[in-house]
Protein backbone atom coordinates (compact mmCIF):
# COMPACT_ATOMS: atom_id res chain seq x y z
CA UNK A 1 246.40 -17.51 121.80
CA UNK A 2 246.50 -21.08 121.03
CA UNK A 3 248.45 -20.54 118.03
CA UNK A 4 250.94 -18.24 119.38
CA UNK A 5 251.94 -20.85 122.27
CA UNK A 6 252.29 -23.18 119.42
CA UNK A 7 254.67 -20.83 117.45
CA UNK A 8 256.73 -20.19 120.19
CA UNK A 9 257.43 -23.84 120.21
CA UNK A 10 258.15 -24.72 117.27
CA UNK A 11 261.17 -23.35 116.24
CA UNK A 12 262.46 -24.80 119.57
CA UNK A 13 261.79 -29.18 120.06
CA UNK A 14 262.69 -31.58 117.47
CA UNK A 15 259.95 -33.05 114.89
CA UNK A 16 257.96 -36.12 116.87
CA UNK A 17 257.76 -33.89 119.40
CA UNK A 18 256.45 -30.99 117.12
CA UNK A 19 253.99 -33.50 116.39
CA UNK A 20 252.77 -34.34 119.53
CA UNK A 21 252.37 -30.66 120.94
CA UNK A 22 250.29 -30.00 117.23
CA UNK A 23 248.08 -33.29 117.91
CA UNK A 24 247.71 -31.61 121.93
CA UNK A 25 246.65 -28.24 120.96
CA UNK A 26 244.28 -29.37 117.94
CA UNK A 27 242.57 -31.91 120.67
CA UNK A 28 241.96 -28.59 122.83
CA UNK A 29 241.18 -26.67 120.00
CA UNK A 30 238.06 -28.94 119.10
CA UNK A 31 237.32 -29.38 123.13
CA UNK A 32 236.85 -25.74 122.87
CA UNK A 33 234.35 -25.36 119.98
CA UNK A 34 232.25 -28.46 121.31
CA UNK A 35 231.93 -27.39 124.67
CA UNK A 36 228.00 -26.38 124.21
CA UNK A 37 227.59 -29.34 122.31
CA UNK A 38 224.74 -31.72 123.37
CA UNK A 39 225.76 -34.99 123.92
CA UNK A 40 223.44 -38.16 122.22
CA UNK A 41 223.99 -41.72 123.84
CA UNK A 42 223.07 -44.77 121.75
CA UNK A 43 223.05 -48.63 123.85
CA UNK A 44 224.13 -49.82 120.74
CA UNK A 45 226.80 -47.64 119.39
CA UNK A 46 228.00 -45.13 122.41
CA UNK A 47 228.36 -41.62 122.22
CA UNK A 48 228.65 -38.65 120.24
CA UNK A 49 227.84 -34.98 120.27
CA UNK A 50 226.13 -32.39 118.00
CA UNK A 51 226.26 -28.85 117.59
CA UNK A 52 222.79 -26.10 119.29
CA UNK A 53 221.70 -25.65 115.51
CA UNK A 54 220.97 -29.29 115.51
CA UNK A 55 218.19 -31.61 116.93
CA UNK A 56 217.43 -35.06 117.15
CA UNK A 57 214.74 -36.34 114.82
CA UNK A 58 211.75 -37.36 117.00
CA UNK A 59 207.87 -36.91 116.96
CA UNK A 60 205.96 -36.98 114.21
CA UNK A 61 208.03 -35.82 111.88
CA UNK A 62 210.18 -39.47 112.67
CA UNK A 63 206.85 -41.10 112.30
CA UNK A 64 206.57 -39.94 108.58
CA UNK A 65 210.06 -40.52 107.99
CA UNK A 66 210.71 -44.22 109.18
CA UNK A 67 207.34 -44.97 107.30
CA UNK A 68 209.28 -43.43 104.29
CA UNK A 69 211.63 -45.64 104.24
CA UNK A 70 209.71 -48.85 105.36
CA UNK A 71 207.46 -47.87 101.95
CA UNK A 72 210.89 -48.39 99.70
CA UNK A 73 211.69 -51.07 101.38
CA UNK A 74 215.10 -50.11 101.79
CA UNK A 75 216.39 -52.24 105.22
CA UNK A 76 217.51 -49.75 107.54
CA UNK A 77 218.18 -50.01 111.40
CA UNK A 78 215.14 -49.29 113.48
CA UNK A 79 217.17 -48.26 115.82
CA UNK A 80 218.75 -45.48 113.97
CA UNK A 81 219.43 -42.17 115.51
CA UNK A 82 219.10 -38.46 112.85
CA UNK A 83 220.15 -35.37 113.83
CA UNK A 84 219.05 -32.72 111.86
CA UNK A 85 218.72 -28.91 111.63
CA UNK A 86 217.01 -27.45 114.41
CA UNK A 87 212.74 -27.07 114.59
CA UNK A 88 212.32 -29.00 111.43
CA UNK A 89 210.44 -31.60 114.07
CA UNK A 90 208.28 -28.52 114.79
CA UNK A 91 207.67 -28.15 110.63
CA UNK A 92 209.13 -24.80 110.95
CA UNK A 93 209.14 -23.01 107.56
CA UNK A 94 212.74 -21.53 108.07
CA UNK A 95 214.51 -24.90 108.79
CA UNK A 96 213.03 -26.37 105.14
CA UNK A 97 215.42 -23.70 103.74
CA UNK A 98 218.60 -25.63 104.68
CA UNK A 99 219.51 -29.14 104.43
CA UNK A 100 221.63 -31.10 107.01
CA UNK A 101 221.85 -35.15 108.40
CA UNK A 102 223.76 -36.71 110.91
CA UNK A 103 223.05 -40.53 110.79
CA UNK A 104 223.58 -43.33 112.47
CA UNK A 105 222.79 -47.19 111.73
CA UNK A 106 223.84 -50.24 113.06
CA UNK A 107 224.45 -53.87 111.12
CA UNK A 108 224.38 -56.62 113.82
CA UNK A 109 226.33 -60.12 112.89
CA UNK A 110 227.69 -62.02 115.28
CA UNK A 111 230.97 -62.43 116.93
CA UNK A 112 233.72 -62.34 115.06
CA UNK A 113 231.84 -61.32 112.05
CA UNK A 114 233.81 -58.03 111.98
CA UNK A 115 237.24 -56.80 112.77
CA UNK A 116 237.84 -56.06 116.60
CA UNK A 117 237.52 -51.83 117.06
CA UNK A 118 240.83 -51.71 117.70
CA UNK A 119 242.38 -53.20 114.33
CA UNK A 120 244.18 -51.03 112.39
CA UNK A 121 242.91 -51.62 109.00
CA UNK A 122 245.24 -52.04 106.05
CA UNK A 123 244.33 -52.28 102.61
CA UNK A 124 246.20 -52.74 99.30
CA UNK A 125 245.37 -50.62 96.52
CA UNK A 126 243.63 -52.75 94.85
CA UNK A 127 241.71 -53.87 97.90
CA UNK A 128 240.95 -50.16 98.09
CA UNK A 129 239.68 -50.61 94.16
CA UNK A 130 237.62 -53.49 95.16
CA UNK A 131 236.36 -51.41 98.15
CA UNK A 132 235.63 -48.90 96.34
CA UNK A 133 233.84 -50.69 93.04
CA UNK A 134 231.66 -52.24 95.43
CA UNK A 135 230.40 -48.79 97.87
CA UNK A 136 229.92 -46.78 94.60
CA UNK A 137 227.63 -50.09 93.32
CA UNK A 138 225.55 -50.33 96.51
CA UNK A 139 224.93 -46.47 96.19
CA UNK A 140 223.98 -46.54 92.94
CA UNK A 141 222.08 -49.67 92.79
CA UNK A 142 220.10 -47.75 96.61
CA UNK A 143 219.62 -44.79 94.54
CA UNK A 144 217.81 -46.68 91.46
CA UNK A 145 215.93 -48.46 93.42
CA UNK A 146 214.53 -45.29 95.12
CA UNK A 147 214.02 -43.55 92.25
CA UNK A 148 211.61 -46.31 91.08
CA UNK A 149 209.47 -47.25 93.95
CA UNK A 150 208.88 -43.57 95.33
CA UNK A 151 208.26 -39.87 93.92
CA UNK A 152 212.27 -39.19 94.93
CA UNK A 153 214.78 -39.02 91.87
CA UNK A 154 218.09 -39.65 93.64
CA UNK A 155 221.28 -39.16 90.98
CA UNK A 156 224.80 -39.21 91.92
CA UNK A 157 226.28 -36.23 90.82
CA UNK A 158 230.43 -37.13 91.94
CA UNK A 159 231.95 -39.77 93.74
CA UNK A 160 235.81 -39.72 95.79
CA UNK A 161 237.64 -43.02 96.08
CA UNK A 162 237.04 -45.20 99.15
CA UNK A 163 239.69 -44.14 101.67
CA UNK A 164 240.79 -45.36 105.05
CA UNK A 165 241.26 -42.60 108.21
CA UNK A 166 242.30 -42.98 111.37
CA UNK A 167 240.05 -40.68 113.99
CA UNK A 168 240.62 -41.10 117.39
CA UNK A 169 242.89 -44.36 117.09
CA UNK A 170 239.84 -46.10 115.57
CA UNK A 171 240.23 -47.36 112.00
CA UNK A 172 237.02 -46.11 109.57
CA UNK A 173 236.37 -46.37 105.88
CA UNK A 174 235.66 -43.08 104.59
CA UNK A 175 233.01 -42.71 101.42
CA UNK A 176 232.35 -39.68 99.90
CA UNK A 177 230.08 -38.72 97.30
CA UNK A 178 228.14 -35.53 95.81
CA UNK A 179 224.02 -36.70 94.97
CA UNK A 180 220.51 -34.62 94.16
CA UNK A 181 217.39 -35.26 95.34
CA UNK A 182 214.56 -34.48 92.31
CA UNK A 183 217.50 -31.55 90.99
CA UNK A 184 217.45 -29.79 94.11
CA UNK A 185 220.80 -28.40 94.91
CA UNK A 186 223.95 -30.80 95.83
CA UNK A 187 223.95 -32.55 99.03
CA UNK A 188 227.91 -33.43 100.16
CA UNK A 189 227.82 -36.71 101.64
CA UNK A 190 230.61 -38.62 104.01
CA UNK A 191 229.69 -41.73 105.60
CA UNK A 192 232.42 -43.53 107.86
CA UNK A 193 231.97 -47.51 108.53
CA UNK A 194 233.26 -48.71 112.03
CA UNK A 195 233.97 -52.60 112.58
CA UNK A 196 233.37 -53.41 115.66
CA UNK A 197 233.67 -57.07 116.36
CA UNK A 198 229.90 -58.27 116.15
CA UNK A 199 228.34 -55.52 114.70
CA UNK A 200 229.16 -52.52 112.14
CA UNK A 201 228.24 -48.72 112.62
CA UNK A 202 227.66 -46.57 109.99
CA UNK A 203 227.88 -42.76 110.53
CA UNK A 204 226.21 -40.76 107.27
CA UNK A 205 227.26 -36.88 107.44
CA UNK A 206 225.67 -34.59 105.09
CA UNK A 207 224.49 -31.18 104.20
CA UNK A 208 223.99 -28.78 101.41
CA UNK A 209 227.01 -27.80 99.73
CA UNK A 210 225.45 -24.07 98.78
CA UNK A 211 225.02 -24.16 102.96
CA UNK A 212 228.60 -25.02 103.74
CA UNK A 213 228.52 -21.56 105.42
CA UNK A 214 226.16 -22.91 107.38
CA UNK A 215 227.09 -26.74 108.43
CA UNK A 216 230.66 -27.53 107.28
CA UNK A 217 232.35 -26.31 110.18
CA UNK A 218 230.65 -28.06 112.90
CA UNK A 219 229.84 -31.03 110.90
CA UNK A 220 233.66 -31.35 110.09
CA UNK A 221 234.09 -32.35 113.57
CA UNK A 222 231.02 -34.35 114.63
CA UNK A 223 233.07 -37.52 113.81
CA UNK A 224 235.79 -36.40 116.55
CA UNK A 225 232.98 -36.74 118.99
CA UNK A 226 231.78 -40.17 118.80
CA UNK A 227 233.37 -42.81 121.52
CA UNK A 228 232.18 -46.10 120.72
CA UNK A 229 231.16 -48.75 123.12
CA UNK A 230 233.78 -52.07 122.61
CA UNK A 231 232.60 -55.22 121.89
């Protein structure tokens, strides 16, 4: 129905307003597929939404998981939210058949220490080369240093150049990258960075690409959902 409103339009209003009634009917669109979304709040960050087939990581299941990472000794915020597929907190057999993350972490700095939430970020391309050279270093050099302090092999399988989007008037560096976990089957990843003033977020997406069937649609959108809290 949506679309045929929108065709009926189109051949009728001029193009930035073609533009505007597109941007209006996408926006209701995604309203309409998140409805029976559940809606995570985070002091630190703000809000944001994920789909029934998720949960939030909790229990003992966290337990074993933050002491995972505490082992590496790879920093990460303690404060951290993960969503993840539904009843794998409950060690269900049937959710270690799929694979799918939604993280988010939190660098504190102080005042000033990062762009203000509502700077549009511009970048040269050879800022976007610097960007990049250093993201695909830190992932690497995170990966190595997994690989030798635990029983995980992490390799990155592909990488896409650093980008900059613009989702929901906020300004986010986009990384993108393909990686294995001891050769188990490709895991896309898409983590966006958000400056906001005193402190940076960082929002990891990621799932199986075999189970794109399964997660790619609703994780797509998860971004779309977040509303940050403006320091």
């Amino acid at each position: 129905m949506l679309n045929n409103s929108f065709n009926q339009l189109n051949a009728s209003v001029d193009k930035p307003l073609k533009l505007l009634i597109l941007l209006f009917f996408l926006k209701v669109q995604l309203f309409a597929s998140i409805i029976n979304w559940h809606t995570i709040s985070m002091p630190a960050v703000g809000t944001f939404q994920i789909p029934p087939s998720m949960e939030i990581q909790a229990g003992k299941y966290k337990e074993i998981s933050d002491g995972f990472q505490q082992k590496i000794q790879i920093p990460f915020d303690t404060g951290r939210v993960v969503a993840q597929q539904k009843r794998l907190n409950e060690y269900d057999k049937k959710a270690f058949q799929s694979y799918t993350r939604i993280l988010v972490e939190t660098d504190y700095g102080s005042p000033g220490d990062y762009e203000n939430i509502n700077t549009r970020i511009k970048a040269s391309r050879l800022e976007l080369q610097e960007l990049d050279n250093t993201f695909r270093e830190g992932i690497e050099e995170s990966f190595s240093k997994i690989s030798s302090t635990s029983p995980m092999t992490m390799k990155l399988l592909s990488w896409t150049p650093v980008s900059i989007v613009q989702i929901n008037g906020v300004s986010m560096i986009k990384i993108q990258y393909t990686r294995t976990v001891n050769n188990a089957p490709a895991a896309l990843v898409n983590i966006f960075t958000v400056q906001n003033n005193d402190r940076m977020h960082r929002i990891t997406v990621s799932y199986r690409q075999s189970d794109a069937n399964l997660w790619k649609n609703d994780l797509d959108k998860v971004i779309y959902t977040f509303k940050f809290n403006r320091r």
